[in-house]
Protein backbone atom coordinates (compact mmCIF):
# COMPACT_ATOMS: atom_id res chain seq x y z
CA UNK A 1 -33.31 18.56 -104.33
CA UNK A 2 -35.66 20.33 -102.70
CA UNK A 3 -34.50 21.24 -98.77
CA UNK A 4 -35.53 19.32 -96.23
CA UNK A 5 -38.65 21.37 -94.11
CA UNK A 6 -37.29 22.79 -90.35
CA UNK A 7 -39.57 20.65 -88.43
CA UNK A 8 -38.47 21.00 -85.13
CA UNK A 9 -41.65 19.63 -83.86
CA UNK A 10 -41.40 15.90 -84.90
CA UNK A 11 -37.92 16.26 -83.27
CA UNK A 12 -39.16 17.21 -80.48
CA UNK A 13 -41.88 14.49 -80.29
CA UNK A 14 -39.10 11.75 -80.51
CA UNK A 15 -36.81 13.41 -77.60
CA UNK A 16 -39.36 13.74 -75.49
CA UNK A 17 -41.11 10.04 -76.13
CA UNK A 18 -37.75 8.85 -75.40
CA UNK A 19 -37.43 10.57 -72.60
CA UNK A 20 -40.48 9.32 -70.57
CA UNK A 21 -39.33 5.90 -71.10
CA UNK A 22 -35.85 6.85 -69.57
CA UNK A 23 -38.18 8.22 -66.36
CA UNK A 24 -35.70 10.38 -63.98
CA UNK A 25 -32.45 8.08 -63.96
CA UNK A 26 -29.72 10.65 -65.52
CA UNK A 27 -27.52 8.00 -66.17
CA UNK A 28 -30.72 6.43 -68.86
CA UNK A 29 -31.00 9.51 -70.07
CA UNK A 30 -27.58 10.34 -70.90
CA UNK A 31 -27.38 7.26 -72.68
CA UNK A 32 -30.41 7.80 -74.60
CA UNK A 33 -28.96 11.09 -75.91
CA UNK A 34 -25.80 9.64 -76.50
CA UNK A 35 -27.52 7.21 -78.97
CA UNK A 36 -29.84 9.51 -80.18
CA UNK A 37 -27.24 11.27 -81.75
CA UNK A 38 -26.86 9.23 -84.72
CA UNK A 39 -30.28 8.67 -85.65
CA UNK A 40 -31.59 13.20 -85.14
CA UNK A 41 -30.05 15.82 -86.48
CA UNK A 42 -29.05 17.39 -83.24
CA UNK A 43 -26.65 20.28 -85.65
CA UNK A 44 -30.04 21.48 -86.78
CA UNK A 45 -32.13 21.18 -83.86
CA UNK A 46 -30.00 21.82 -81.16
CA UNK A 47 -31.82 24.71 -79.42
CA UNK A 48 -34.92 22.43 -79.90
CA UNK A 49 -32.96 19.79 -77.66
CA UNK A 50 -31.99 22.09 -75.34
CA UNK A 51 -34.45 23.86 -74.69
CA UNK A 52 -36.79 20.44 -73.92
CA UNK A 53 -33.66 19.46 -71.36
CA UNK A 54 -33.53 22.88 -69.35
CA UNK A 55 -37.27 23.52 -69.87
CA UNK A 56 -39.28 20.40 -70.82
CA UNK A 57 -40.04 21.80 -74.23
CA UNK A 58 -39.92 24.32 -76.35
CA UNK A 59 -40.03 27.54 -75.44
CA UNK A 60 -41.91 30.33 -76.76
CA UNK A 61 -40.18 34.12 -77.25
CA UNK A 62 -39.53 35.35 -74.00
CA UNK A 63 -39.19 32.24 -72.03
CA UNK A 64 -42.90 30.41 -72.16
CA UNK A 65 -43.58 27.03 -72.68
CA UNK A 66 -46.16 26.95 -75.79
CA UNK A 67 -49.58 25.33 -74.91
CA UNK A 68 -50.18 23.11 -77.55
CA UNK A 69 -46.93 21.58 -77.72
CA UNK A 70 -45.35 18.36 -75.83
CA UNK A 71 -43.79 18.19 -72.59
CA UNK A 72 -41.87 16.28 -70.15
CA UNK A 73 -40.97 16.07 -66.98
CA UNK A 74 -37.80 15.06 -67.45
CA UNK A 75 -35.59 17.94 -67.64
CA UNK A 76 -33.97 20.94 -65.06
CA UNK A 77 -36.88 22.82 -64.05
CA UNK A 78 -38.81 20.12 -63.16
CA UNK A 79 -35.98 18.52 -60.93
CA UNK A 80 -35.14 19.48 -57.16
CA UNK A 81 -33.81 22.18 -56.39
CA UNK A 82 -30.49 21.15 -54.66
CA UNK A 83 -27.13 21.27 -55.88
CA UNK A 84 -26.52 17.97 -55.61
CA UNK A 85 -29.42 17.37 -58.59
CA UNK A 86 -27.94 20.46 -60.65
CA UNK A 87 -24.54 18.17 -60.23
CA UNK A 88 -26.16 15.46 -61.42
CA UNK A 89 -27.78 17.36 -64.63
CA UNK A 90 -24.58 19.07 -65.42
CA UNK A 91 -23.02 15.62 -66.29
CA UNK A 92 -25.39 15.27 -69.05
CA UNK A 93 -24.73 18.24 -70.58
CA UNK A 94 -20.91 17.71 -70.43
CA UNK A 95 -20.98 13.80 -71.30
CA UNK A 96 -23.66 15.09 -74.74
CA UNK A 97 -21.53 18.07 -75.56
CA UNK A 98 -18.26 15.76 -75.20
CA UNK A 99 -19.64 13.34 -77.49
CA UNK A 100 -21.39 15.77 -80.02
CA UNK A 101 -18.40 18.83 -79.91
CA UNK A 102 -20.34 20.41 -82.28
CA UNK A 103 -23.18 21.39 -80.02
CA UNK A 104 -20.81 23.44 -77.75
CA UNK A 105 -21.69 26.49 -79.58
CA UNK A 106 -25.64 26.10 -80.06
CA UNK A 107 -25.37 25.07 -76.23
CA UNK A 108 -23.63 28.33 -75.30
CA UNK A 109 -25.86 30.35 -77.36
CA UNK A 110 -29.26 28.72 -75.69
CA UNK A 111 -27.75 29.86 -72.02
CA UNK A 112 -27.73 33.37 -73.18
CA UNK A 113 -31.19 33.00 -74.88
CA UNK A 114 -32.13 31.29 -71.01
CA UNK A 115 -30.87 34.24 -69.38
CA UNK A 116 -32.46 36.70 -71.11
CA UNK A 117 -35.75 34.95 -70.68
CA UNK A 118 -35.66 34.83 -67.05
CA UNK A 119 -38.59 37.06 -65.81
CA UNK A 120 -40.54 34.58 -67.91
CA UNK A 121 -39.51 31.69 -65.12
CA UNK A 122 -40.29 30.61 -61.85
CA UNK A 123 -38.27 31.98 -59.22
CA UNK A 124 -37.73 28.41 -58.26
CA UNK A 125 -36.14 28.03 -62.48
CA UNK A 126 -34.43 30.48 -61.78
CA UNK A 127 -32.43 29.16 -58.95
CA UNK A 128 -32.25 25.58 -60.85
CA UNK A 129 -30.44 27.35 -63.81
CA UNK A 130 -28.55 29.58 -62.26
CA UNK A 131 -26.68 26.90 -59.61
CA UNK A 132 -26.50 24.66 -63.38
CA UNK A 133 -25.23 27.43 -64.70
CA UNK A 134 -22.32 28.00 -61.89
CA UNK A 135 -21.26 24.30 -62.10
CA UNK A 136 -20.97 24.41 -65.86
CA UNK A 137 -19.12 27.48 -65.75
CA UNK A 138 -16.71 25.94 -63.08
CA UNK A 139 -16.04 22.47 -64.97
CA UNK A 140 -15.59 24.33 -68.28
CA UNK A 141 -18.72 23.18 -70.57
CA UNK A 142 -20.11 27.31 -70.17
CA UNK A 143 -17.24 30.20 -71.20
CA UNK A 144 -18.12 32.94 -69.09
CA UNK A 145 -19.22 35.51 -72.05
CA UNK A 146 -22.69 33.50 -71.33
CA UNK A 147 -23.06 36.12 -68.66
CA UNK A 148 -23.18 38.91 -70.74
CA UNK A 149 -26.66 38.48 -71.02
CA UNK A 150 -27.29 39.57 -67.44
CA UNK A 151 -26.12 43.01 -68.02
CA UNK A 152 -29.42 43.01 -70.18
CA UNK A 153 -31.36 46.59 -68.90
CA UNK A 154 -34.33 45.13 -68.11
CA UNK A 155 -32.95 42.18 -65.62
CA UNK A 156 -31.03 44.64 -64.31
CA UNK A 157 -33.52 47.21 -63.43
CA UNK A 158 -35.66 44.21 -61.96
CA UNK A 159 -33.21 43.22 -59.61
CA UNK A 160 -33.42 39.68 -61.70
CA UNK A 161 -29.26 39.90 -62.48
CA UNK A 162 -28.36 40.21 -59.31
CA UNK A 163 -30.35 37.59 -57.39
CA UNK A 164 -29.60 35.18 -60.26
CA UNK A 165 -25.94 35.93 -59.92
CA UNK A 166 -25.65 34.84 -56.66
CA UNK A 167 -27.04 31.83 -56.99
CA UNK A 168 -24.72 31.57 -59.59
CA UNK A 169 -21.80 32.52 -58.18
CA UNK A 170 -22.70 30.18 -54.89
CA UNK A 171 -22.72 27.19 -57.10
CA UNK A 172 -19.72 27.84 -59.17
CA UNK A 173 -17.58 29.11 -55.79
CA UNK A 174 -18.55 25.60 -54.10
CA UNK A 175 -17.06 23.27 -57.50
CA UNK A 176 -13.65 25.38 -57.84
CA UNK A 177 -12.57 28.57 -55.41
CA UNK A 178 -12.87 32.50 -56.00
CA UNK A 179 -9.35 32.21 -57.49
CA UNK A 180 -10.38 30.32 -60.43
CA UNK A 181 -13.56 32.32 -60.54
CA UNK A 182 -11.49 35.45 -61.60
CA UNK A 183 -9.25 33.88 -63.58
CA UNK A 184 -12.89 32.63 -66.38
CA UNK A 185 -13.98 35.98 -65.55
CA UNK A 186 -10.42 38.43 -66.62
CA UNK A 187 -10.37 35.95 -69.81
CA UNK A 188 -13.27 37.76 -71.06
CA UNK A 189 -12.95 41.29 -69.99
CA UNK A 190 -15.66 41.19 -67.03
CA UNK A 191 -13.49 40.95 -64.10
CA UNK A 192 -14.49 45.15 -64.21
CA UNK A 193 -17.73 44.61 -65.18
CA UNK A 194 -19.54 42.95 -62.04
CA UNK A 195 -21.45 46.38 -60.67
CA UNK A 196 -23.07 46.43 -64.00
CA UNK A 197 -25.24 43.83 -62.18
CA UNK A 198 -27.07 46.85 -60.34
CA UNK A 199 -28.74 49.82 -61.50
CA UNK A 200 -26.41 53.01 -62.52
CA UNK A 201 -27.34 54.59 -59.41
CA UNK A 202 -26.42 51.89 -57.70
CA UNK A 203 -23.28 51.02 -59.13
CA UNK A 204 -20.40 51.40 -56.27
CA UNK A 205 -18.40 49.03 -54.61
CA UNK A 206 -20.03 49.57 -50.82
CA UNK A 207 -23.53 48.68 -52.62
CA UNK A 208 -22.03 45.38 -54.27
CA UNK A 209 -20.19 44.70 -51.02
CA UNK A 210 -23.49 44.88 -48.92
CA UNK A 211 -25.68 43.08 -51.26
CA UNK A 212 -23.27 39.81 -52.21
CA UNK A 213 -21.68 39.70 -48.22
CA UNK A 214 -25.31 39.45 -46.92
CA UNK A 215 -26.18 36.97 -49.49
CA UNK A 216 -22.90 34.78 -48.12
CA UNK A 217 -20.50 36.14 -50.91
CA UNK A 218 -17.83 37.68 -48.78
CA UNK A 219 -15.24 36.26 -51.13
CA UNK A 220 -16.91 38.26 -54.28
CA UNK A 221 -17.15 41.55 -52.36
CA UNK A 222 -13.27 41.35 -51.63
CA UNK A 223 -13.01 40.47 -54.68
CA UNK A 224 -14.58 43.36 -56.70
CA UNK A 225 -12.98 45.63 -53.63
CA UNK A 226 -9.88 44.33 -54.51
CA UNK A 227 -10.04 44.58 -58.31
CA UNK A 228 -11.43 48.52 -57.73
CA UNK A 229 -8.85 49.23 -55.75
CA UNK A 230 -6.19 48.24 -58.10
CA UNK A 231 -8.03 49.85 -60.95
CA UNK A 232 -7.42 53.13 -58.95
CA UNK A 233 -4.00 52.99 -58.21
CA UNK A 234 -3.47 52.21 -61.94
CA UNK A 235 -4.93 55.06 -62.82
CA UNK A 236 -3.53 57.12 -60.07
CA UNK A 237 -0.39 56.70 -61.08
CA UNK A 238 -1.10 57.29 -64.65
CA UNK A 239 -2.07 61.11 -63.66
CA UNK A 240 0.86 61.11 -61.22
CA UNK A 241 3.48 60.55 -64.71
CA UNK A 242 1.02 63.07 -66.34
CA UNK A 243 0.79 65.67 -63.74
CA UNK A 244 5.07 65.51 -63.01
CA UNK A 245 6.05 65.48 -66.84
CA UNK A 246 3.75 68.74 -66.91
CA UNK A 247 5.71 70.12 -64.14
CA UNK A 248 2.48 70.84 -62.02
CA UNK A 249 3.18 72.73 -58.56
CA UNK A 250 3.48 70.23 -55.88
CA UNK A 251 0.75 71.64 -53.87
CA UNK A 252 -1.89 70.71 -56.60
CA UNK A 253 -0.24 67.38 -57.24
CA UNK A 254 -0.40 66.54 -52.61
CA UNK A 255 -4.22 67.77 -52.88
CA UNK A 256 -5.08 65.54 -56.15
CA UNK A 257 -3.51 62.26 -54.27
CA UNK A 258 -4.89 63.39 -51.01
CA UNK A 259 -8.37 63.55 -52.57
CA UNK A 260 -7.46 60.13 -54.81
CA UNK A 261 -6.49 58.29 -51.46
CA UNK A 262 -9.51 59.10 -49.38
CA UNK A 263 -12.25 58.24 -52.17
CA UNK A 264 -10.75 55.20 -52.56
CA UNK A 265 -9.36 54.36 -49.63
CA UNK A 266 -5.70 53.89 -50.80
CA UNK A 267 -2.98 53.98 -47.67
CA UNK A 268 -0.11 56.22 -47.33
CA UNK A 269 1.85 52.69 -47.48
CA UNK A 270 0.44 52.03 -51.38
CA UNK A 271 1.17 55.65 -52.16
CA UNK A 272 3.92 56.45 -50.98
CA UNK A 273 5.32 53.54 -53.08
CA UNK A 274 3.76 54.64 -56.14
CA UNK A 275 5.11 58.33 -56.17
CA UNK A 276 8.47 56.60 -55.67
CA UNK A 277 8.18 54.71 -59.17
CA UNK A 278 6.14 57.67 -60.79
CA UNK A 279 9.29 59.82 -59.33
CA UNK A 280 11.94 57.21 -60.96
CA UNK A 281 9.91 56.50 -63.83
CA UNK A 282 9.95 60.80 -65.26
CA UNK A 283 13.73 60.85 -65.70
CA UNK A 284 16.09 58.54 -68.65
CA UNK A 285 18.82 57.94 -66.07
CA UNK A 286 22.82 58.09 -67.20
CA UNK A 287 23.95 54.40 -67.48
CA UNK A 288 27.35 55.16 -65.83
CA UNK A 289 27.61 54.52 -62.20
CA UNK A 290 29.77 57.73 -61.66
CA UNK A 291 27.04 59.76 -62.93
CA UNK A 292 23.89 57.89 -62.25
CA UNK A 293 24.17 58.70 -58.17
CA UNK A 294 24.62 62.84 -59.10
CA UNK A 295 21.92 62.95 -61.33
CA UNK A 296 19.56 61.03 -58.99
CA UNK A 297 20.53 63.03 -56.17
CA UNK A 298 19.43 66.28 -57.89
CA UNK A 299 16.30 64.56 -59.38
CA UNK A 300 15.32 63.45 -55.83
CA UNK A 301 16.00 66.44 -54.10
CA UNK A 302 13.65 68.52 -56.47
CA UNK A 303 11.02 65.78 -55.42
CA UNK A 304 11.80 65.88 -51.81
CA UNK A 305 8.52 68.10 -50.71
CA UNK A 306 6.41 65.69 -53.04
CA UNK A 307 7.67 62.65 -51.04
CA UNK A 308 8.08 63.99 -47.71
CA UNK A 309 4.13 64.66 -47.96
CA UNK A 310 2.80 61.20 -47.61
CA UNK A 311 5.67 59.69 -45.61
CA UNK A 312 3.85 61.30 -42.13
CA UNK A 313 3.88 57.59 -40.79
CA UNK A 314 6.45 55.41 -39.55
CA UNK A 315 5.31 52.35 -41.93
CA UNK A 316 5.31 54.78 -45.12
CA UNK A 317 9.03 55.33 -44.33
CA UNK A 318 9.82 51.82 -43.76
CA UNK A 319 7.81 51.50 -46.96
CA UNK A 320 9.66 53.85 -48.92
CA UNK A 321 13.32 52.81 -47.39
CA UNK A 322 12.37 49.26 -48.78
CA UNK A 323 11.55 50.53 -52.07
CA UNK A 324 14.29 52.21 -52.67
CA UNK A 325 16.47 49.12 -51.72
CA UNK A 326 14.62 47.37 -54.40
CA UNK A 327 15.00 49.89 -57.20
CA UNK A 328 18.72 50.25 -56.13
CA UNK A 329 19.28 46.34 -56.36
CA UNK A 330 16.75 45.45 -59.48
CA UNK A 331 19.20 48.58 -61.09
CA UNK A 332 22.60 47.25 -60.72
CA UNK A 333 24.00 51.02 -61.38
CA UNK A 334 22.29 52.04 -58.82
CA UNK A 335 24.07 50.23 -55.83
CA UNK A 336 26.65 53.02 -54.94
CA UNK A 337 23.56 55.78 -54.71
CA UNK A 338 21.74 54.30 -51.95
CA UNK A 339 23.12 55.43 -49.34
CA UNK A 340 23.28 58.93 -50.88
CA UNK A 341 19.42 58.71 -51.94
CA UNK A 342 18.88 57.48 -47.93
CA UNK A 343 21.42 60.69 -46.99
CA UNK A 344 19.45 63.47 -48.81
CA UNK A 345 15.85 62.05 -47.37
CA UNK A 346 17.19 62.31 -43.93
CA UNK A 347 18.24 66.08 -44.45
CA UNK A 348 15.30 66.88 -46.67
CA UNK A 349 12.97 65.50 -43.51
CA UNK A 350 11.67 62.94 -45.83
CA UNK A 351 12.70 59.77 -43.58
CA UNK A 352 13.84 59.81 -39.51
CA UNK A 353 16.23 58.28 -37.32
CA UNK A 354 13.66 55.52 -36.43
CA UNK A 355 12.77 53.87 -39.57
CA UNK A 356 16.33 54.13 -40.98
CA UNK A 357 17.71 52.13 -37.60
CA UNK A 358 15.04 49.66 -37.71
CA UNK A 359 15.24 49.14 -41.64
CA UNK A 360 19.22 48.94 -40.63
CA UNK A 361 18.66 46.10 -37.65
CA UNK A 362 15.55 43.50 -38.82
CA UNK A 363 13.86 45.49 -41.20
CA UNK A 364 15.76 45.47 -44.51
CA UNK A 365 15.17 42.80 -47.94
CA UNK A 366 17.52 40.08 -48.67
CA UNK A 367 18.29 41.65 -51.88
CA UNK A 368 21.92 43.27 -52.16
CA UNK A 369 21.67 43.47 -48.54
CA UNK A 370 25.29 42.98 -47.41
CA UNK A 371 26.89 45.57 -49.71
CA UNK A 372 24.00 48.11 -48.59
CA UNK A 373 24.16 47.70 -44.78
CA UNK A 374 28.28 47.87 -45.13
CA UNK A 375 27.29 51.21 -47.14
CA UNK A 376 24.79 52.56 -44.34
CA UNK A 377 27.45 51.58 -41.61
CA UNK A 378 28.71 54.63 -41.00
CA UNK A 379 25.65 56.82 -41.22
CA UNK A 380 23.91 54.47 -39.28
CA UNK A 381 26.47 55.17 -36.07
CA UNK A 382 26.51 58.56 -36.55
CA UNK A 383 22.60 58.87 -36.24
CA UNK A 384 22.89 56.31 -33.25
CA UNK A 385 25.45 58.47 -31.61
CA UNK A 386 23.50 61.56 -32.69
CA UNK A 387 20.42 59.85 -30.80
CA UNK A 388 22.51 59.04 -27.74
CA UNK A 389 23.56 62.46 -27.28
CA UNK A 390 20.16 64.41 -27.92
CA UNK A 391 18.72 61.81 -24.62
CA UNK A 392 21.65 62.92 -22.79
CA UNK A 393 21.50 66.70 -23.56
CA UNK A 394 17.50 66.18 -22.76
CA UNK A 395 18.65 63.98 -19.37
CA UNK A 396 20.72 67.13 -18.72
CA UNK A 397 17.83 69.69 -19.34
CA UNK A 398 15.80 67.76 -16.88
């Protein structure tokens, strides 16, 4: 049998006759599609289809709508441009898709044909697709690997990516939350990816911040602030482990994290908590309880200098007291060492009186918390009486 001829034309012709009898009521034209279904081939055509519902008709390469060819009115860039309307057009997408499952894919792949043929629409287009775009992304009809197509180097260099993706982002913020936003996006790897929106030389986080806050996105700035900032305490601590099971001198290891915390504005608080666990994390500890609290004692004391480094504030002391509760508790052998490990920081100027007597009073975790403040009992007197009697000597000097 001979094959049948790609006509994509005479397609065309009957969509779009069908559609000026529908006029603008969505709810006729999702019904007309619906039905349509069984008498076109919508498998074969399918970018014909939907390129006539985003565009009106077909679209030439690189986003124009060819001359001699049918149009209609009916169809996304003709519509308002309100949300409400996108709303109203993104329900028949969803209801043809659901019906026809199969066109999920040649839907998916016409968005990131759209997108790359954006300098070839109106700005006003642009806007329409991009809020249609959000919503679909939000209810689930659009995966987000659509929006690789925006990292193309051309809309990026334009400025066209990022003005489209806020639009975008607007829309698909307002149907679900910034939450569920991240979630779509970590599913396909571009959670990192969001300053590829701007040019390399404008790729850094105070850029993206300025940009998407002043555009009304303060939730995306945090956002991408956010996910930066744990990207560099991952890899902080990664050359912490390094730079320990090297056995680098301290004093290039306090100068690297020094650097590390003012470039990315990590506290003393977040790093102070991550040398503990690099510290714990270098060592395969005895599992006898006997011998667990001598070996950590000596492991900790060579680390001393390290810790006592970035515990210059109250709060990082308090910080570190609380993780070391927390190791102590999560490592059942552990229990008996605490108030050894708390000991040897107090001598080795690593914590003060002030921190350990708060964390003692209101300050400590739930966890094992009875069998460690009966453990810090007596130490804990001894530095109140210690305190008592360095105000009195000072009364005296006075």
């Amino acid at each position: 049998d001979e094959k049948e001829r790609f006509d994509p034309t005479q397609f065309q012709d009957c969509i779009i006759q069908g559609l000026s009898e529908t006029g603008t009521d969505l709810e006729a034209v999702a019904k007309f599609l619906d039905a349509s279904g069984a008498k076109l081939d919508y498998r074969r055509y399918a970018e014909t289809l939907f390129d006539i519902l985003v565009a009106g008709g077909m679209l030439a390469p690189g986003g124009t709508l060819a001359d001699d060819m049918m149009r209609t009115d009916v169809c996304v860039f003709a519509a308002q441009e309100d949300l409400e309307t996108m709303q109203a057009f993104a329900q028949v997408f969803n209801k043809l898709i659901r019906r026809y499952k199969y066109l999920e894919k040649g839907f998916e792949d016409e968005v990131k044909k759209l997108l790359l043929f954006l300098k070839g629409f109106s700005e006003s287009e642009r806007n329409k697709l991009a809020m249609l775009t959000g919503i679909l992304l939000a209810n689930g009809t659009l995966n987000a690997s659509v929006l690789n197509s925006l990292y193309n180097e051309n809309l990026v260099k334009e400025g066209v990516s990022a003005a489209f993706a806020v639009k975008l982002f607007k829309s698909w913020i307002n149907e679900k939350d910034i939450n569920a936003v991240a979630v779509s996006l970590r599913k396909v790897n571009m959670d990192n990816r969001l300053m590829e929106l701007f040019p390399a030389n404008k790729q850094s986080v105070e850029h993206f911040s300025k940009y998407f806050t002043e555009a009304g996105l303060k939730e995306l700035s945090e956002y991408v602030r956010n996910q930066q900032s744990i990207g560099a305490r991952k890899e902080l601590q990664k050359e912490l482990q390094e730079q320990m099971s090297r056995g680098d001198p301290f004093k290039d290891i306090i100068l690297y994290v020094k650097e590390e915390m003012k470039k990315n504005n990590i506290s003393e608080q977040t790093v102070i908590a991550i040398i503990w666990s690099s510290v714990m994390s270098t060592v395969e500890w005895n599992k006898k309880e006997e011998l667990v609290a001598e070996q950590a004692i000596k492991h900790l004391k060579q680390y001393s200098p390290l810790l006592a480094a970035f515990t210059t504030q109250g709060q990082s002391e308090l910080t570190l007291l609380l993780k070391v509760q927390e190791y102590c508790y999560d490592n059942i052998h552990f229990m008996k060492a605490f108030q050894k490990i708390v000991v040897l920081f107090y001598k080795a100027e690593v914590l003060s009186e002030e921190p350990i007597l708060k964390w003692y009073k209101d300050a400590h975790l739930a966890k094992g918390k009875s069998v460690l403040l009966e453990q810090m009992k007596k130490f804990v007197e001894w530095l109140k009486n210690a305190e008592e009697e360095s105000e009195s000597d000072a009364e005296e000097g006075d």
